[in-house]
C-alpha atoms as a PDB file:
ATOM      1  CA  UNK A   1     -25.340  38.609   2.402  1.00  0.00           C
ATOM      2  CA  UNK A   2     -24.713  42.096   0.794  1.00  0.00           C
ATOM      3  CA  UNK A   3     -27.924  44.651   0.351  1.00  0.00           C
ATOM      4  CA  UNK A   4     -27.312  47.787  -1.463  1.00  0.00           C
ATOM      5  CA  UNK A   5     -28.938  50.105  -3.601  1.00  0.00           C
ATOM      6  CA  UNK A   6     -29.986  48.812  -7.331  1.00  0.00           C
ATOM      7  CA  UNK A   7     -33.420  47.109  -9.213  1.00  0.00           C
ATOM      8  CA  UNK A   8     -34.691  45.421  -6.187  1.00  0.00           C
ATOM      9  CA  UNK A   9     -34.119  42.057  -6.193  1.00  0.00           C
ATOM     10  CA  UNK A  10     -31.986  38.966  -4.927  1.00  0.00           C
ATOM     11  CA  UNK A  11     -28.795  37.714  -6.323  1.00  0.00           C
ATOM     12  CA  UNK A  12     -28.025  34.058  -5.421  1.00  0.00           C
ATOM     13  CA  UNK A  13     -24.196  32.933  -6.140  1.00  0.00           C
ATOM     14  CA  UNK A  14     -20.950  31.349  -4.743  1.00  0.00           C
ATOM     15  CA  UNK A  15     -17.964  32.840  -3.861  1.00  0.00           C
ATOM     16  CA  UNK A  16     -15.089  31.182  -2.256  1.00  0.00           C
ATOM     17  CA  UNK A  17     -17.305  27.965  -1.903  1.00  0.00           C
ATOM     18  CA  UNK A  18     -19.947  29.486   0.186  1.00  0.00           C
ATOM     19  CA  UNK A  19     -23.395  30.501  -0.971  1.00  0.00           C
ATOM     20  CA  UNK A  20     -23.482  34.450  -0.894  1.00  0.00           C
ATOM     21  CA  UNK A  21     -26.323  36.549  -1.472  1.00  0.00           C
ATOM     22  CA  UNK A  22     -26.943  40.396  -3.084  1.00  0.00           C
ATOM     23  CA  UNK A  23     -29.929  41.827  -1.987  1.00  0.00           C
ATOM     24  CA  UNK A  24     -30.939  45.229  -4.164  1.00  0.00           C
ATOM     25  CA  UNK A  25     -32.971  47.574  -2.714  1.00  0.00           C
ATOM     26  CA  UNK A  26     -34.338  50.758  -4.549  1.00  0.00           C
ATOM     27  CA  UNK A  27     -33.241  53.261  -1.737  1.00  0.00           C
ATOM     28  CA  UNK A  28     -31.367  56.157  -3.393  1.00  0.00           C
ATOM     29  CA  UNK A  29     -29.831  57.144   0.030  1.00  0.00           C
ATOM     30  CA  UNK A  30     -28.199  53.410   0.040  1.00  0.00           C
ATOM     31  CA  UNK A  31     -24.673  52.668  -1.732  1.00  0.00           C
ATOM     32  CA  UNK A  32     -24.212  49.900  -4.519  1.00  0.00           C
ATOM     33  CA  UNK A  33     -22.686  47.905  -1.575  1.00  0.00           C
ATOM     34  CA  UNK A  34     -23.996  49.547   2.171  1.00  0.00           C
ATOM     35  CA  UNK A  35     -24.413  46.894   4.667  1.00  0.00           C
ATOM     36  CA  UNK A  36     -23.236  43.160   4.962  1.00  0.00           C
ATOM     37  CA  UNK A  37     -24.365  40.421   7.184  1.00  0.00           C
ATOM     38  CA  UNK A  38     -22.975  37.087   7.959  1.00  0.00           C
ATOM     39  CA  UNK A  39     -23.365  34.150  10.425  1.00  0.00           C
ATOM     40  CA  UNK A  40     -19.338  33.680  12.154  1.00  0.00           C
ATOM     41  CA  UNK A  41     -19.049  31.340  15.072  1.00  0.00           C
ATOM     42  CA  UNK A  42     -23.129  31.065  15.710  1.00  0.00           C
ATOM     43  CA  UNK A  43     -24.067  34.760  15.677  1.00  0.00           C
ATOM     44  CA  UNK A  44     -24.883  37.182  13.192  1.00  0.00           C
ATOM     45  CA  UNK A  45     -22.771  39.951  12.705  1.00  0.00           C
ATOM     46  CA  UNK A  46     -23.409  43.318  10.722  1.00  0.00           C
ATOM     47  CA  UNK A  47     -21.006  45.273   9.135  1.00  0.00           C
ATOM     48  CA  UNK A  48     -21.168  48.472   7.290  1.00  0.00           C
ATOM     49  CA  UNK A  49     -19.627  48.209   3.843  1.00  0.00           C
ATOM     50  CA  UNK A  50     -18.102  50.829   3.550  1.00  0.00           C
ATOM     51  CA  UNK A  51     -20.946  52.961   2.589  1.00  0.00           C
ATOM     52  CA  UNK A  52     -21.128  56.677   1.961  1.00  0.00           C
ATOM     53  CA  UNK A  53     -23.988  57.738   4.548  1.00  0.00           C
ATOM     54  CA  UNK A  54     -23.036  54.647   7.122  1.00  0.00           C
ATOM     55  CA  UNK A  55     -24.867  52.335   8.719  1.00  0.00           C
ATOM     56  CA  UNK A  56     -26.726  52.199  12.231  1.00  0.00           C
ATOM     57  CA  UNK A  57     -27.615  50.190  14.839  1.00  0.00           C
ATOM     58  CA  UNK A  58     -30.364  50.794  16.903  1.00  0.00           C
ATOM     59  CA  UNK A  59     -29.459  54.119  16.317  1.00  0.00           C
ATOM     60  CA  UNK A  60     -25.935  54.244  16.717  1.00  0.00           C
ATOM     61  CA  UNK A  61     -23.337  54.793  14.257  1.00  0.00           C
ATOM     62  CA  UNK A  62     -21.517  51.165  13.404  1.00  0.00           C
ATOM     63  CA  UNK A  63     -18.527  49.670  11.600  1.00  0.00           C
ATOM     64  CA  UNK A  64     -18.951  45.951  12.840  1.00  0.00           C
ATOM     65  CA  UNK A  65     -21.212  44.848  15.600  1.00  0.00           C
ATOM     66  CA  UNK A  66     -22.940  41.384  16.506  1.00  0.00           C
ATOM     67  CA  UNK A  67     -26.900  40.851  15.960  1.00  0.00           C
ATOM     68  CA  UNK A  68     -29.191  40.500  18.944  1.00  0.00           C
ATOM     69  CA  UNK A  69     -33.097  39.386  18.260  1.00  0.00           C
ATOM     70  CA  UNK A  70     -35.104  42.809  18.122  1.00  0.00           C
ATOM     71  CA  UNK A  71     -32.281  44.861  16.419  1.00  0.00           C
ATOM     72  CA  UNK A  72     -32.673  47.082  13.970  1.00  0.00           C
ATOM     73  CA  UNK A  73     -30.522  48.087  11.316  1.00  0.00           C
ATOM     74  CA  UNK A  74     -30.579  51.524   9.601  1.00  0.00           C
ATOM     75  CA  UNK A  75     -29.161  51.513   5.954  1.00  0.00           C
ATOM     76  CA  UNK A  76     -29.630  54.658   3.873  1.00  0.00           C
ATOM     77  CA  UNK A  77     -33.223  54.999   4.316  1.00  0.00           C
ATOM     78  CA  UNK A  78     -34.397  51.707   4.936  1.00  0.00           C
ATOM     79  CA  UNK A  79     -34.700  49.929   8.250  1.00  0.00           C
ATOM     80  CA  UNK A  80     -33.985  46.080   9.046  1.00  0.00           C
ATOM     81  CA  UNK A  81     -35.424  44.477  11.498  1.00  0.00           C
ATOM     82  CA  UNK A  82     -33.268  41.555  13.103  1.00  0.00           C
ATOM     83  CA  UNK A  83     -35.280  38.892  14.387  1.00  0.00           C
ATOM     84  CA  UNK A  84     -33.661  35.096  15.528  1.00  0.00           C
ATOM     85  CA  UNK A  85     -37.605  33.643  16.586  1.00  0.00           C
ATOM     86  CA  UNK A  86     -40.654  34.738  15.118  1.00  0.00           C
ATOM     87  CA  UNK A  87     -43.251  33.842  16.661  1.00  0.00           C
ATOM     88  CA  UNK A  88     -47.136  33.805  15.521  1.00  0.00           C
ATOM     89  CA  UNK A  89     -49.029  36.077  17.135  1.00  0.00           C
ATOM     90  CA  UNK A  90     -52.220  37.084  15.665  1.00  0.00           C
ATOM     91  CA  UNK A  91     -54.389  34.174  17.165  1.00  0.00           C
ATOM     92  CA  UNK A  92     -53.329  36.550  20.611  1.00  0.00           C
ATOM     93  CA  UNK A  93     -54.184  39.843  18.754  1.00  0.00           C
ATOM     94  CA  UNK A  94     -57.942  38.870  17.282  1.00  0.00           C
ATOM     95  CA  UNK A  95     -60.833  40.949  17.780  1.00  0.00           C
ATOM     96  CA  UNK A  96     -58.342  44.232  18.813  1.00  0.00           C
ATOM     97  CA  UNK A  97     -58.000  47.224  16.593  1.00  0.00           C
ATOM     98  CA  UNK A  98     -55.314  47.168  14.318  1.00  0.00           C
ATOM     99  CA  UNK A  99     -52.088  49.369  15.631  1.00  0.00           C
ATOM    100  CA  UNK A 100     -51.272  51.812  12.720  1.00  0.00           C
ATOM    101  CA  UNK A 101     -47.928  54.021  12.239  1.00  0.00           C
ATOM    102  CA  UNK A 102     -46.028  55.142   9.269  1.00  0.00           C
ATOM    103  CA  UNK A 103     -44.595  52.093   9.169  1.00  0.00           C
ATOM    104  CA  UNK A 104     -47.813  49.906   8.412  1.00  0.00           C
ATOM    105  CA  UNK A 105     -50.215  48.853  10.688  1.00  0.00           C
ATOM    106  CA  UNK A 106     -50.348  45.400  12.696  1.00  0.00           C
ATOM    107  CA  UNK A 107     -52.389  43.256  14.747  1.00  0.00           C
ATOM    108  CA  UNK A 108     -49.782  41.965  16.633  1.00  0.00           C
ATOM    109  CA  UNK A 109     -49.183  43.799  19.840  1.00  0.00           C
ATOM    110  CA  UNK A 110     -45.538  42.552  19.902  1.00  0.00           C
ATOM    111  CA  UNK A 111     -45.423  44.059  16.073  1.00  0.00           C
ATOM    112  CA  UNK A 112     -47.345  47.507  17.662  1.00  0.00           C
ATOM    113  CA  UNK A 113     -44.092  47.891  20.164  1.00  0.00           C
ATOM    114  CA  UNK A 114     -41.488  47.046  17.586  1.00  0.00           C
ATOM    115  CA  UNK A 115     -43.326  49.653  15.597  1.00  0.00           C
ATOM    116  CA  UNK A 116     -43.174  52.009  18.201  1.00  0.00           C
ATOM    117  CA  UNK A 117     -39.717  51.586  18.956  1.00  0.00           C
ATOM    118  CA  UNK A 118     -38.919  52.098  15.371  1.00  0.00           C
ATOM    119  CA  UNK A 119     -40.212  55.672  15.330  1.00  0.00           C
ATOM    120  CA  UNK A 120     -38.062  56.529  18.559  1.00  0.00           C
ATOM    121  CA  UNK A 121     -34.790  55.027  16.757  1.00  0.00           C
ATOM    122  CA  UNK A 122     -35.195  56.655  13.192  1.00  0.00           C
ATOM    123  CA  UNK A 123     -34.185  60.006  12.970  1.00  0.00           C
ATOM    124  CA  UNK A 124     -35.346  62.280  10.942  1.00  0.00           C
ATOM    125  CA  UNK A 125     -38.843  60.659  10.679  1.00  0.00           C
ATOM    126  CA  UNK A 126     -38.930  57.464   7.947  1.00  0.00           C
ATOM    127  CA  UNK A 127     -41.115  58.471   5.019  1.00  0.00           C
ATOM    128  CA  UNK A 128     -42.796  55.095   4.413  1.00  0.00           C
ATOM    129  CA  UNK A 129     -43.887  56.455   0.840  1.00  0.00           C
ATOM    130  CA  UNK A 130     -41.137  56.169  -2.387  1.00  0.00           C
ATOM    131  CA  UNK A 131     -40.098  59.491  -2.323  1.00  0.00           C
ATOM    132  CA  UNK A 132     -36.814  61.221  -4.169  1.00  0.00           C
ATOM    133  CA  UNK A 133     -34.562  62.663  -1.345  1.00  0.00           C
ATOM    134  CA  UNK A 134     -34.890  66.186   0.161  1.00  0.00           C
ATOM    135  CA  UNK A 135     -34.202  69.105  -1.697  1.00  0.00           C
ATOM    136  CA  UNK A 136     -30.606  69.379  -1.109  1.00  0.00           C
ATOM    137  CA  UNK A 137     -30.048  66.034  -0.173  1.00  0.00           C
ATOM    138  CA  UNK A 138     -27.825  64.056  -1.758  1.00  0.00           C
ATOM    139  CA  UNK A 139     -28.016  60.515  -2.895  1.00  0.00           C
ATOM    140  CA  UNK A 140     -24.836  58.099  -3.474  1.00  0.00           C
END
């Protein structure tokens, strides 16, 4: 799977006999083709595509790295969240107050803490509106 900037949407097609996928994203800060991920030998790995503004990893500049559950991937300005078990959570979380942030707000208190951690990885603070890049900024 590919995601880069472009009309958001999903592209669904085979290429050397395996299914491939395009996701589009409409993140001015992303290239046509930023990030890739793909299952080798059981894991997930993520690689940067070659992208103008490069991709991170909990933070940390990457070229290739594998996927742990709970990872989060910075491309441009949009943030991926890795997860290998997803478990339901809100039967736990009824009757609390809902945990809000700028990037949503949640029920879940597993959610609340990935939230959290979120906000310490992204640097400078994700802008959860649409919003055209800083003045000076440049987008690929």
């Amino acid at each position: 799977m590919t995601v880069g900037r472009g009309d958001r949407g999903v592209q669904r097609f085979e290429r050397e006999g395996r299914r491939h996928f395009a996701v589009r994203i409409d993140d001015p800060w992303m290239s046509n083709a930023h990030v890739s991920f793909a299952r080798e030998a059981g894991r997930w790995i993520v690689e940067d595509a070659g992208s103008r503004n490069g991709t991170r990893l909990n933070g940390a500049i990457l070229e290739r790295s594998t996927l742990e559950d709970g990872d989060l991937v910075e491309a441009g300005r949009s943030v991926f969240l890795f997860r290998t078990n997803i478990a339901a959570t809100l039967e736990q979380s009824l009757g609390e107050a809902p945990f809000e942030s700028d990037f949503g707000a949640t029920l879940s208190p597993p959610r609340a803490r990935e939230f959290a951690r979120l906000a310490k990885v992204t640097e400078p603070p994700v802008d959860a509106s649409p919003a055209a890049p800083a003045p000076g900024g440049t987008p690929k």
